[in-house]
N, C-alpha and C. Protein backbone atom coordinates (compact mmCIF):
# COMPACT_ATOMS: atom_id res chain seq x y z
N UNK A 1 0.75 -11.32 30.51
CA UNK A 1 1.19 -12.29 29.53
C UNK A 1 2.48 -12.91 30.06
N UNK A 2 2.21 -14.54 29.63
CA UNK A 2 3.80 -14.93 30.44
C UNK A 2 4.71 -14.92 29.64
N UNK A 3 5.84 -15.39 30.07
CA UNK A 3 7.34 -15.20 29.25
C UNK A 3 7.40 -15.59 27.43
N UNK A 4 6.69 -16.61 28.05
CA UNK A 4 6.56 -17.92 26.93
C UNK A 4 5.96 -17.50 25.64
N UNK A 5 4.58 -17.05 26.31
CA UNK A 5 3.55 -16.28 24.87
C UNK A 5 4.00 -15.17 24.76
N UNK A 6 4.81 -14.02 25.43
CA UNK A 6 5.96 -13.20 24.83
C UNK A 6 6.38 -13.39 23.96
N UNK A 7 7.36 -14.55 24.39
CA UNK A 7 8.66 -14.84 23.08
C UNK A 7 8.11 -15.25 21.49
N UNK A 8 6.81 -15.84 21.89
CA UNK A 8 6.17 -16.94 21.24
C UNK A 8 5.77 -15.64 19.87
N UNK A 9 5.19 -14.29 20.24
CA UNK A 9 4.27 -13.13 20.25
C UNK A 9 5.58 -12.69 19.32
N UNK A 10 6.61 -12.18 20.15
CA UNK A 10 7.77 -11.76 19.33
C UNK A 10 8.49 -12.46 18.19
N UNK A 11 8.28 -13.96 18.05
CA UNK A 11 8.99 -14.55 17.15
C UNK A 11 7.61 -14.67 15.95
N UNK A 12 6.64 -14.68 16.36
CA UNK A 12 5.66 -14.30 15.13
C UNK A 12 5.76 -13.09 14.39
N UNK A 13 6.58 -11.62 15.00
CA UNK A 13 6.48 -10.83 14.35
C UNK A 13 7.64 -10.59 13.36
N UNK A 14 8.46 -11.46 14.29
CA UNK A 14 10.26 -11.14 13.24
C UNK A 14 9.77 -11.64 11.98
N UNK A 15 8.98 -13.19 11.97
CA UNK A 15 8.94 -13.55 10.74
C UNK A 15 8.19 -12.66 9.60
N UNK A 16 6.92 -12.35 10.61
CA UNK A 16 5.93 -11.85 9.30
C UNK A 16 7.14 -10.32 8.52
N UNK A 17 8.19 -10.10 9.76
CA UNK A 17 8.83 -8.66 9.41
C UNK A 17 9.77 -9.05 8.25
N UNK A 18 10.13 -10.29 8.42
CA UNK A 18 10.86 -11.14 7.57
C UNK A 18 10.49 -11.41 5.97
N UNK A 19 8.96 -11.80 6.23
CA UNK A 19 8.77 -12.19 4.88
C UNK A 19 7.87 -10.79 4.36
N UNK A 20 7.60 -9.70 4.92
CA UNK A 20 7.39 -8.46 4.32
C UNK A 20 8.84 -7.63 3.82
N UNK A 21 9.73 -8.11 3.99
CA UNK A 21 10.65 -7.38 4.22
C UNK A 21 11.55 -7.93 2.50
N UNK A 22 10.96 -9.12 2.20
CA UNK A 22 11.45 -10.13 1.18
C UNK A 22 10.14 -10.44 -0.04
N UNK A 23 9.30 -9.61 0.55
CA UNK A 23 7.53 -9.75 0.04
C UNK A 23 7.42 -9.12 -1.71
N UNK A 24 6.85 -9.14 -2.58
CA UNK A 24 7.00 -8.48 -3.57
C UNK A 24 5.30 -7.53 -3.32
N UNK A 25 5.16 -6.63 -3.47
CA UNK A 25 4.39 -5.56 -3.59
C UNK A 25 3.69 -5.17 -4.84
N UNK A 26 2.13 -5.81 -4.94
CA UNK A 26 1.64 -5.62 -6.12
C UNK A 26 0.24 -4.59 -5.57
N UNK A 27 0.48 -3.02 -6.17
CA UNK A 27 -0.37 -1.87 -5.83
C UNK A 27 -0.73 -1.26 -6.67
N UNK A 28 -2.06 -0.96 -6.85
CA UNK A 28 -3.13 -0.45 -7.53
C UNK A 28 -3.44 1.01 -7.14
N UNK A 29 -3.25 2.04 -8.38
CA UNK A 29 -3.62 2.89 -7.85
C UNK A 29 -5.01 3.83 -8.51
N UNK A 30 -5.77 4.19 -8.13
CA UNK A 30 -7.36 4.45 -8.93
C UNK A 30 -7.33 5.89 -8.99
N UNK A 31 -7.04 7.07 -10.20
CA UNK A 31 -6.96 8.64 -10.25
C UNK A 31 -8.11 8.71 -11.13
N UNK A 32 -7.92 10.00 -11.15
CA UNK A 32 -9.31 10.19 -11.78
C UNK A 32 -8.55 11.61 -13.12
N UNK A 33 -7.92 11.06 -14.00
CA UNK A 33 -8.01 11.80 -14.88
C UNK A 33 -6.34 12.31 -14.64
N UNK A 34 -6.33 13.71 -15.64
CA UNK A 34 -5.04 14.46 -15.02
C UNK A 34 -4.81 15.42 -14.00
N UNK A 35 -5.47 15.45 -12.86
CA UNK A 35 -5.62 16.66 -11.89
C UNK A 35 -4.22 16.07 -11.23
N UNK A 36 -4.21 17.68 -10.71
CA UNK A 36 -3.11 17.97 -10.05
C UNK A 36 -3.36 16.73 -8.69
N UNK A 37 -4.16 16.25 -7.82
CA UNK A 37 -3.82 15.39 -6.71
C UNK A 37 -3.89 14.23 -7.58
N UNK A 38 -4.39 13.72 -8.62
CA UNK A 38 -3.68 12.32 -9.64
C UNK A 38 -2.34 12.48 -9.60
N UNK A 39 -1.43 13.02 -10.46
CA UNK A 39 -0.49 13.32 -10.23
C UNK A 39 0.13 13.45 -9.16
N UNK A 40 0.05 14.15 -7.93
CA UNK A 40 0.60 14.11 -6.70
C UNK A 40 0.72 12.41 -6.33
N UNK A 41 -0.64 11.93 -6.21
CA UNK A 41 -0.41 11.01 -5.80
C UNK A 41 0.39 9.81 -6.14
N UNK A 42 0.21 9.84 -8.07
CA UNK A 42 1.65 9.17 -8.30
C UNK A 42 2.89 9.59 -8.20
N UNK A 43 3.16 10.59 -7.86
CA UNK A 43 4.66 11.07 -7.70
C UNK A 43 4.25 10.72 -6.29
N UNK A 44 3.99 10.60 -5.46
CA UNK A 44 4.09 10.27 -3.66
C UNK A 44 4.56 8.54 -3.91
N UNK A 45 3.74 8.06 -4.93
CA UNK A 45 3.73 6.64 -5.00
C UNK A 45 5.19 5.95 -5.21
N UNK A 46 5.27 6.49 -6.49
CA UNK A 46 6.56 6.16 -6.81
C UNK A 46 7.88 6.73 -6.05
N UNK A 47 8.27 7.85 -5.51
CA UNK A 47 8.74 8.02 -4.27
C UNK A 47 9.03 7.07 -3.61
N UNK A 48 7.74 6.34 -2.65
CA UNK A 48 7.83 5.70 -1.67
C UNK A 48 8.36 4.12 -2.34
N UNK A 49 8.03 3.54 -3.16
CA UNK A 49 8.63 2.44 -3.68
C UNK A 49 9.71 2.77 -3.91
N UNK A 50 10.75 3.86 -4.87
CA UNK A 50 11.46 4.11 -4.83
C UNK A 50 12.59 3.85 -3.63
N UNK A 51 11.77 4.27 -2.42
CA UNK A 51 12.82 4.31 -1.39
C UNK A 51 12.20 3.16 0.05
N UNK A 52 11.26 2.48 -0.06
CA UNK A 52 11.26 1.00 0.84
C UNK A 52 10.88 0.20 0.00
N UNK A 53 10.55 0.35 -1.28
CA UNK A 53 10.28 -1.51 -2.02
C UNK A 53 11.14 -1.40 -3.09
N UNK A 54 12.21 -0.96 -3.37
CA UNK A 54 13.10 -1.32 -4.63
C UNK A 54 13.26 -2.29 -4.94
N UNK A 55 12.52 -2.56 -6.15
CA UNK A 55 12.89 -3.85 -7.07
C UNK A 55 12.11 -5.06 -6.39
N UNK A 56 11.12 -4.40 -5.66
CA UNK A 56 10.10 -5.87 -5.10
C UNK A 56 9.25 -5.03 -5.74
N UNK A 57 8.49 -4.42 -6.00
CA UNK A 57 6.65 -4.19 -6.04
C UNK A 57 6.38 -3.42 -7.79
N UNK A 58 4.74 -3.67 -8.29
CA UNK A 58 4.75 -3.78 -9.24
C UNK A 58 3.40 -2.84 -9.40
N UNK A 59 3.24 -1.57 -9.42
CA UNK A 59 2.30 -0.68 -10.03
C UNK A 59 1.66 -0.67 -10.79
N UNK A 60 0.05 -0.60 -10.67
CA UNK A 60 -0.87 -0.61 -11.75
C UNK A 60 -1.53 1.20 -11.62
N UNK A 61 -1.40 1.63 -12.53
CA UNK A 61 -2.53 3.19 -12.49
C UNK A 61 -3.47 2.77 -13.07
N UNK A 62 -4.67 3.25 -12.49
CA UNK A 62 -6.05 3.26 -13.12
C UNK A 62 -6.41 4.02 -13.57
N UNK A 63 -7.13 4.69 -14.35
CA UNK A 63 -7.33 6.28 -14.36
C UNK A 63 -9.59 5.72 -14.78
N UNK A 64 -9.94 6.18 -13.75
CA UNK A 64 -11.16 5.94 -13.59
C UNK A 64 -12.43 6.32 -14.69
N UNK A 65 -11.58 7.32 -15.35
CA UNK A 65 -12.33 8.00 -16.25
C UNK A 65 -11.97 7.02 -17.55
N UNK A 66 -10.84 6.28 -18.01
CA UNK A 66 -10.79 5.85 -18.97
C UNK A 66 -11.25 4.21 -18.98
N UNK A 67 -11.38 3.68 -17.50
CA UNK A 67 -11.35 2.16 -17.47
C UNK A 67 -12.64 2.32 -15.93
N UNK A 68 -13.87 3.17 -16.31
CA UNK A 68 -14.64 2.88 -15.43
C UNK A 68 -15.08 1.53 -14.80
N UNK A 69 -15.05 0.40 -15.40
CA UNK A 69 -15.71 -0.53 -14.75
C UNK A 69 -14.80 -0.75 -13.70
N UNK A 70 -12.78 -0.75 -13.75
CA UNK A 70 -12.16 -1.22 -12.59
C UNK A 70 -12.94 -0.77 -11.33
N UNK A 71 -13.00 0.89 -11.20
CA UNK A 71 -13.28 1.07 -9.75
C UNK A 71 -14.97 0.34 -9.12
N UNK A 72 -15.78 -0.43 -10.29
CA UNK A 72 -16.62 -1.11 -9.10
C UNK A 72 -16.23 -2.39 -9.00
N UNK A 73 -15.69 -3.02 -10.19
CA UNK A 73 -14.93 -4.21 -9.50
C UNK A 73 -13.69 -4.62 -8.20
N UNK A 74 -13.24 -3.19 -7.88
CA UNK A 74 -12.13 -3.07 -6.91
C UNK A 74 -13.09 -2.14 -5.43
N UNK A 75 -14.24 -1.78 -5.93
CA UNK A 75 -15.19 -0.82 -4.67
C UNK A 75 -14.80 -0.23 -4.31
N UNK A 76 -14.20 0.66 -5.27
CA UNK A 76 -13.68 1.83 -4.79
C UNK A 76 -14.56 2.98 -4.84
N UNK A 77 -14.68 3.69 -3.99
CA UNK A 77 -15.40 5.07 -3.65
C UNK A 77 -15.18 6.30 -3.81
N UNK A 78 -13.21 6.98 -3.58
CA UNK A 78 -13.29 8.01 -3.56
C UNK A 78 -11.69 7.50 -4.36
N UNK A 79 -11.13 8.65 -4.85
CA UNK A 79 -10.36 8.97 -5.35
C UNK A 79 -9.28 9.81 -4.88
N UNK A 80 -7.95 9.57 -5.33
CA UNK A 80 -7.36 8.65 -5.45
C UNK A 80 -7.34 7.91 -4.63
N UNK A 81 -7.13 6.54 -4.81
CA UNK A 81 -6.89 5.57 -3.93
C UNK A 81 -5.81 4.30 -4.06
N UNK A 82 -5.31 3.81 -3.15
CA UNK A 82 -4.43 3.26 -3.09
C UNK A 82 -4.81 2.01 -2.65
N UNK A 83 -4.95 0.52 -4.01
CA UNK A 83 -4.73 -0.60 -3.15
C UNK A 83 -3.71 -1.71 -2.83
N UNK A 84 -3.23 -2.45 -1.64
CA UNK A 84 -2.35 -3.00 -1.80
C UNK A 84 -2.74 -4.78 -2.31
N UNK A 85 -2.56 -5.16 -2.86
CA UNK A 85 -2.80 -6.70 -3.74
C UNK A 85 -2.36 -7.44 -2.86
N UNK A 86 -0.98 -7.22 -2.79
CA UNK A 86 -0.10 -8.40 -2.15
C UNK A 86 1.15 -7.63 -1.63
N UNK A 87 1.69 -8.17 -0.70
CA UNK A 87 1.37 -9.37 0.10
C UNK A 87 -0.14 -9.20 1.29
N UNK A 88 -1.17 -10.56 1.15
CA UNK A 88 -2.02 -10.22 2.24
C UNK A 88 -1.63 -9.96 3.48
N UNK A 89 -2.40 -9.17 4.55
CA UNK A 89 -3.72 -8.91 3.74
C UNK A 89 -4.49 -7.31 3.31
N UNK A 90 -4.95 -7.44 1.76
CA UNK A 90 -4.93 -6.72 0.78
C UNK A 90 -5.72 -4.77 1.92
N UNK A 91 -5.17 -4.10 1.54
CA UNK A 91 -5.32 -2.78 2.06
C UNK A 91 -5.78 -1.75 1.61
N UNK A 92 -6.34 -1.31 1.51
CA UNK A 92 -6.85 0.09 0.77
C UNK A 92 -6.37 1.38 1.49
N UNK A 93 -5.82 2.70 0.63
CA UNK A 93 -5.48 4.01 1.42
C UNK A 93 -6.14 4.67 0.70
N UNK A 94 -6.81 5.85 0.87
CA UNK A 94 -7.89 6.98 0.03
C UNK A 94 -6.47 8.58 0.56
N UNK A 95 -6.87 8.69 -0.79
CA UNK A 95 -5.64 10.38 -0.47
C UNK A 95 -4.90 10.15 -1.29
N UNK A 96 -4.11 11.76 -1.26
CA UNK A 96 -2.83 11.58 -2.75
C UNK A 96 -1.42 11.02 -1.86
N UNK A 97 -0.87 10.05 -0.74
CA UNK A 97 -0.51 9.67 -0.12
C UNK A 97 0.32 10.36 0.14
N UNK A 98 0.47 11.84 0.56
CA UNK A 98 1.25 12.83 1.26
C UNK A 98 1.72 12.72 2.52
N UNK A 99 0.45 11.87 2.99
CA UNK A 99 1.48 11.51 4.83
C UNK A 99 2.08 10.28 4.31
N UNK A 100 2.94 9.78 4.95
CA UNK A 100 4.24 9.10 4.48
C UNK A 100 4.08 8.32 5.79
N UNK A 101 4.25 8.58 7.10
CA UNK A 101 3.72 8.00 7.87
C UNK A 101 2.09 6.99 7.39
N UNK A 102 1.21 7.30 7.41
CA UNK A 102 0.22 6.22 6.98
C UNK A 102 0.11 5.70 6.32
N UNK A 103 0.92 6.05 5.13
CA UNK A 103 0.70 5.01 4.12
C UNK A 103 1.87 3.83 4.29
N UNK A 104 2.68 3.82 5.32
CA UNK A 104 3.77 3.16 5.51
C UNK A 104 3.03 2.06 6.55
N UNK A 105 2.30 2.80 7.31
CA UNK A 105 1.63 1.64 8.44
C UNK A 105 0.37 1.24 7.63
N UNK A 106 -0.21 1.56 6.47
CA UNK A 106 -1.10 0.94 5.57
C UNK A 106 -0.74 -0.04 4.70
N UNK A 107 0.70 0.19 4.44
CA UNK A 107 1.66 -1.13 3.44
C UNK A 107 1.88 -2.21 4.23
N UNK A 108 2.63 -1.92 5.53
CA UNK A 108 2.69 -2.58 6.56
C UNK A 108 4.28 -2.90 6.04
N UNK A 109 4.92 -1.80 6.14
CA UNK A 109 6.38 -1.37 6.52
C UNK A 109 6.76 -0.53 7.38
N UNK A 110 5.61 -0.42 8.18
CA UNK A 110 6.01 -0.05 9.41
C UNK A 110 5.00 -0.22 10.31
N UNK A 111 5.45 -0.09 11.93
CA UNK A 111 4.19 -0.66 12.97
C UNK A 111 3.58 1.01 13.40
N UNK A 112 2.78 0.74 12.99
CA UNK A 112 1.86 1.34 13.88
C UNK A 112 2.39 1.90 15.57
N UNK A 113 2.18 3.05 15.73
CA UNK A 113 2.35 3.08 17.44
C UNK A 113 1.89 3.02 18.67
């Protein structure tokens, strides 16, 4: 790759890092009732907003058992699950989001390695 489509490569990413970084965060999350990994997974959730999206992003809980039709309008499969709305483009994570690492490169607040 030459210099050019380098720089070109790198200044595409500052921005998108830019406007994720300034992005508001609208995430869906699909449990299934009161079990202990429902719970986990919203306490992982809120955690992590807590400490990289303060005061940008906006949480929806589902609870599958009380609002069955969401999870086939959203195709969701397994439980819990995590989707991201916005900013595109939109993401899905399955798990009570305990690794912290993936769900960070699934938000896309962080790169991948």
């Amino acid at each position: 790759m030459n210099l050019e489509k380098r720089n070109e490569v790198a200044d595409r990413l500052e921005e998108a890092s830019l406007r994720s970084s300034k992005a508001k965060y609208v995430l869906r999350l699909y449990v299934s009732g009161q079990t202990t990994r429902s719970a986990r997974a919203i306490e992982n959730l809120k955690q992590l907003c807590k400490e990289y999206l303060q005061d940008r992003h906006e949480i929806e809980i589902i609870d599958v058992y009380q609002q069955p039709e969401r999870i086939k309008e959203a195709q969701v499969i397994a439980v819990p699950t995590l989707i991201k709305e916005l900013p595109l483009p939109m993401r899905k994570i399955i798990g009570d989001l305990s690794d912290t690492e993936r769900v960070l490169v699934g938000l896309e607040l962080k790169s991948s390695k």
